[in-house]
N, C-alpha and C. Protein backbone atom coordinates (compact mmCIF):
# COMPACT_ATOMS: atom_id res chain seq x y z
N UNK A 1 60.36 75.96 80.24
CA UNK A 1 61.14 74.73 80.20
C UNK A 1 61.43 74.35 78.76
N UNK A 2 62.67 74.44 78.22
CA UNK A 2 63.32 73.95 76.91
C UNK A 2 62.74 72.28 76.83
N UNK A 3 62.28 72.08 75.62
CA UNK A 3 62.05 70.40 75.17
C UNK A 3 63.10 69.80 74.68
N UNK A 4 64.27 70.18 75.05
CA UNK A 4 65.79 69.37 74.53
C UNK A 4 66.03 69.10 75.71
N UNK A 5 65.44 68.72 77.23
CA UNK A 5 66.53 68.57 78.13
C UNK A 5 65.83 67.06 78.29
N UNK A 6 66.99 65.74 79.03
CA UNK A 6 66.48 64.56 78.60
C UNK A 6 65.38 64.54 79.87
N UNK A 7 65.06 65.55 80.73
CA UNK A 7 64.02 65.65 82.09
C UNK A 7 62.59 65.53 81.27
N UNK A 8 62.30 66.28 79.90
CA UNK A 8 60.88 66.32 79.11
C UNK A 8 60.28 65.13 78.91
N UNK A 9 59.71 64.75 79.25
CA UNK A 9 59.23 63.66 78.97
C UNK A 9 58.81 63.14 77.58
N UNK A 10 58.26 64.51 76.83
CA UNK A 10 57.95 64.91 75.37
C UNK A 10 58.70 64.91 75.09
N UNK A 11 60.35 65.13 75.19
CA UNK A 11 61.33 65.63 74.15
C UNK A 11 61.15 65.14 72.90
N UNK A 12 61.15 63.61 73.11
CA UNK A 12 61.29 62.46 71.95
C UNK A 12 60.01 62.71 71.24
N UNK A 13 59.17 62.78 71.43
CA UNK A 13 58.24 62.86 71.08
C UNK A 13 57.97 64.42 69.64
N UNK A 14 58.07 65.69 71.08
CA UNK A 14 58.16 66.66 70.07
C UNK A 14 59.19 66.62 68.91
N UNK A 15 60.25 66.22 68.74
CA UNK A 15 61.83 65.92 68.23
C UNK A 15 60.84 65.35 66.77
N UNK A 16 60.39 64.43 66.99
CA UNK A 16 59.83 63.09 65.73
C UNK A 16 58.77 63.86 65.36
N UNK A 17 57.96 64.59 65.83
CA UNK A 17 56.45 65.45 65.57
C UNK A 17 57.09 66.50 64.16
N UNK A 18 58.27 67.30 65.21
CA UNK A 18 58.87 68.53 63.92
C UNK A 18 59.47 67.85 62.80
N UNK A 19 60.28 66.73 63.01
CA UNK A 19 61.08 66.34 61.84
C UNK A 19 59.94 65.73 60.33
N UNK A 20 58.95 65.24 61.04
CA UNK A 20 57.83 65.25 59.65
C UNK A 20 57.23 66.60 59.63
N UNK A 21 57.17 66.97 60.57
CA UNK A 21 56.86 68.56 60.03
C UNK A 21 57.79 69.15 58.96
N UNK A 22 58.62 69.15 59.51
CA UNK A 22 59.69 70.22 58.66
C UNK A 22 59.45 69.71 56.85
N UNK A 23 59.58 67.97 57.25
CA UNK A 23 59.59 67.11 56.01
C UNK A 23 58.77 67.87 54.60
N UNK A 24 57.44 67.73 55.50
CA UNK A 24 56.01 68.01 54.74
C UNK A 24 56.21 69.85 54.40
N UNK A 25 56.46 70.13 55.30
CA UNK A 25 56.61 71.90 54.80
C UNK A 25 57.63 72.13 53.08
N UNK A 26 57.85 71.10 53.01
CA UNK A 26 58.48 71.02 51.95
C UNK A 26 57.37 71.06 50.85
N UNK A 27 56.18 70.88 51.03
CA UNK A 27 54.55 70.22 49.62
C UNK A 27 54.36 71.71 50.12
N UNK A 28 53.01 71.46 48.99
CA UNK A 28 51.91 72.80 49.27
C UNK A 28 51.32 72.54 50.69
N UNK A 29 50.74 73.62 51.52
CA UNK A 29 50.32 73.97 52.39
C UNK A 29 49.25 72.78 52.99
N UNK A 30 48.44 72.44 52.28
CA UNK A 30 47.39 71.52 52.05
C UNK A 30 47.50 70.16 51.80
N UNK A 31 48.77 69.81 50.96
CA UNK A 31 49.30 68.52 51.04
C UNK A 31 50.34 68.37 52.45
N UNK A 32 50.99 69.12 52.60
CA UNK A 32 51.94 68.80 54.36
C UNK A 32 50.74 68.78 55.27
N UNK A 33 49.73 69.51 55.39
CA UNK A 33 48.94 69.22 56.25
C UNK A 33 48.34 67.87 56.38
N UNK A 34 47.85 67.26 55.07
CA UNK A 34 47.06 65.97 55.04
C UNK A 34 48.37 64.90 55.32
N UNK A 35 49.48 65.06 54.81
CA UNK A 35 50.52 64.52 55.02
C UNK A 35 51.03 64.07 55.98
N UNK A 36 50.96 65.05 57.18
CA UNK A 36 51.38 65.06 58.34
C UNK A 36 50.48 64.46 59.44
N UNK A 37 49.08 65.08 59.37
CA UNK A 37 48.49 64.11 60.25
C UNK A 37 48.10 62.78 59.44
N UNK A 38 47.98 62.38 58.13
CA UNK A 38 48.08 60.76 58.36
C UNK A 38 49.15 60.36 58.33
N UNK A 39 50.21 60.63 58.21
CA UNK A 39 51.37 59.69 58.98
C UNK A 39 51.35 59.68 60.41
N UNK A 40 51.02 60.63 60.97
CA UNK A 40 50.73 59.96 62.95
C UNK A 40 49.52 59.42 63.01
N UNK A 41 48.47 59.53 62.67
CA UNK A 41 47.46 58.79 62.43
C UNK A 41 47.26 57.04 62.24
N UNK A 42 48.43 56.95 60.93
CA UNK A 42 48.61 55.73 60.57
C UNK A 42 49.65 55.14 61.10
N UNK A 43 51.19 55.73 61.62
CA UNK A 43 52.17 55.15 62.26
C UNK A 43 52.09 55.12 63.56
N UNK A 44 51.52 56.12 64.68
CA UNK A 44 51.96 56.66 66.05
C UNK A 44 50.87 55.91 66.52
N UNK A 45 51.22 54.82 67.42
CA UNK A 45 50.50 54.16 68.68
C UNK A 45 49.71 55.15 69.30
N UNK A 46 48.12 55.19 70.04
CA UNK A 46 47.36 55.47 70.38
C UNK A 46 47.85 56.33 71.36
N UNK A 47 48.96 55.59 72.34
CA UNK A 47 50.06 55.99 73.25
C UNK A 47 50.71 57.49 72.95
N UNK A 48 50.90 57.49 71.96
CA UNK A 48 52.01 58.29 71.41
C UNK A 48 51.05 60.01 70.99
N UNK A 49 50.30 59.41 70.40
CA UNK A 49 49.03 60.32 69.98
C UNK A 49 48.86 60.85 71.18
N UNK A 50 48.24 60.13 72.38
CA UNK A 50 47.80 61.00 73.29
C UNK A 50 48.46 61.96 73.95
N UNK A 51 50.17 61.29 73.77
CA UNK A 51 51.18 62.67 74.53
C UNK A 51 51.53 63.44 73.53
N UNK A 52 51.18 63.35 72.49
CA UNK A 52 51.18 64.70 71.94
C UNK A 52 50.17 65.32 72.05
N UNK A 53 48.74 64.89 72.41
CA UNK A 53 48.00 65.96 72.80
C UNK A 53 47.91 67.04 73.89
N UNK A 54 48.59 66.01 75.23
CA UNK A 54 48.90 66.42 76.07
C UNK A 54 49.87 67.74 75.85
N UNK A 55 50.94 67.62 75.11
CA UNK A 55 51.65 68.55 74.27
C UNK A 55 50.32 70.27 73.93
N UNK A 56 49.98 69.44 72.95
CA UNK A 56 48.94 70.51 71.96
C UNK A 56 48.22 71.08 73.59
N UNK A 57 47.72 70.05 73.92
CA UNK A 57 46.32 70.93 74.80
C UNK A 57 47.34 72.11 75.99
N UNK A 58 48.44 71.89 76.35
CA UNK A 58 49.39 72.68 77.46
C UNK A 58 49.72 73.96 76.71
N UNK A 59 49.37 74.15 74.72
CA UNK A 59 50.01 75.25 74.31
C UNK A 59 51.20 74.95 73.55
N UNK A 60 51.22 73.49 73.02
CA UNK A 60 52.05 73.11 71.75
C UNK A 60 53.15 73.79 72.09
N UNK A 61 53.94 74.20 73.02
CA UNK A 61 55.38 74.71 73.32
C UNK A 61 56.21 73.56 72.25
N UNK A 62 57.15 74.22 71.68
CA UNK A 62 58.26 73.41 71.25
C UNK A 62 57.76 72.91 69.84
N UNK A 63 56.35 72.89 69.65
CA UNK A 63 56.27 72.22 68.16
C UNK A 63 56.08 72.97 67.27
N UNK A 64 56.60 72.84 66.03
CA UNK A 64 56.12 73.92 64.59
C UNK A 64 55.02 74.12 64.78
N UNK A 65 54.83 75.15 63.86
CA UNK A 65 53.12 75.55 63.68
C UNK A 65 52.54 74.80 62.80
N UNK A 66 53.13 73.75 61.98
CA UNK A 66 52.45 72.73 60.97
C UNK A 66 51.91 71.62 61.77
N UNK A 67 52.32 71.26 62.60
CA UNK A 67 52.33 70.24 63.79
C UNK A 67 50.89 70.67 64.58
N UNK A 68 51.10 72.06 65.14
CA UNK A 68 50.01 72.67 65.71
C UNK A 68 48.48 73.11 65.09
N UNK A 69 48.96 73.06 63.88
CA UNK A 69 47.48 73.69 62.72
C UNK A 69 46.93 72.00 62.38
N UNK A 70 47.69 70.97 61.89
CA UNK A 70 47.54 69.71 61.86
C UNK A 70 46.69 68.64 63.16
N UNK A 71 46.65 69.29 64.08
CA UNK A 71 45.93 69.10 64.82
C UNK A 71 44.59 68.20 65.41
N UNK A 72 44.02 69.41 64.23
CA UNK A 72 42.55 69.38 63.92
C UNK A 72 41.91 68.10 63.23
N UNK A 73 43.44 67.40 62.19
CA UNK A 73 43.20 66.22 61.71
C UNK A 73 43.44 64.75 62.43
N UNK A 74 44.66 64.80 63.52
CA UNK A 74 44.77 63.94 64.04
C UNK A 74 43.70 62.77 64.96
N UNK A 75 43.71 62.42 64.62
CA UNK A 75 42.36 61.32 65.68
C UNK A 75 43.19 61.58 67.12
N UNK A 76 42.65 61.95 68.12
CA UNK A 76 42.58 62.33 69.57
C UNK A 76 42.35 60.70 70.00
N UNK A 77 43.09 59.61 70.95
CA UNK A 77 42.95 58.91 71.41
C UNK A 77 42.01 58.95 72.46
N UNK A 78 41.18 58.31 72.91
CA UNK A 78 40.80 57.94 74.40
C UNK A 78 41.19 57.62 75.22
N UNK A 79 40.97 58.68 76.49
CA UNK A 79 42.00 58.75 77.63
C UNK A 79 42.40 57.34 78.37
N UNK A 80 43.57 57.74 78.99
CA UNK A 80 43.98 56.02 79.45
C UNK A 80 43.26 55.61 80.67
């Protein structure tokens, strides 16, 4: 299933995840990483966090691999 069709529920979601990805791939390796997860960290509602995990935990379909390695830093919400 493509994450561009408006049926994804993620679309929006993955869409805003890559575009700071892509952003940060722009620094060293180590700065886009720290980069990337505290800006969802510090901007993305608890809400928002968790469907991207939902994302990550199904096999991160559709998201960069900066998004996917970044991961590890994001604070994981508590389930709803």
């Amino acid at each position: 299933m493509s994450h561009d069709t408006p049926h994804d529920p993620h679309a929006k979601l993955i869409t805003m995840a890559n575009q700071i990805a892509k952003f940060m791939e722009s620094k060293p390796h180590s700065e886009g990483l720290e980069g990337l997860s505290n800006h969802i960290n510090d901007f993305w509602e608890p809400r928002m966090r968790r469907h991207l995990f939902e994302v990550l935990d199904a096999g991160g379909q559709g998201l960069r691999p900066l998004v996917v390695e970044a991961a590890t830093l994001i604070r994981r919400p508590a389930a709803a």
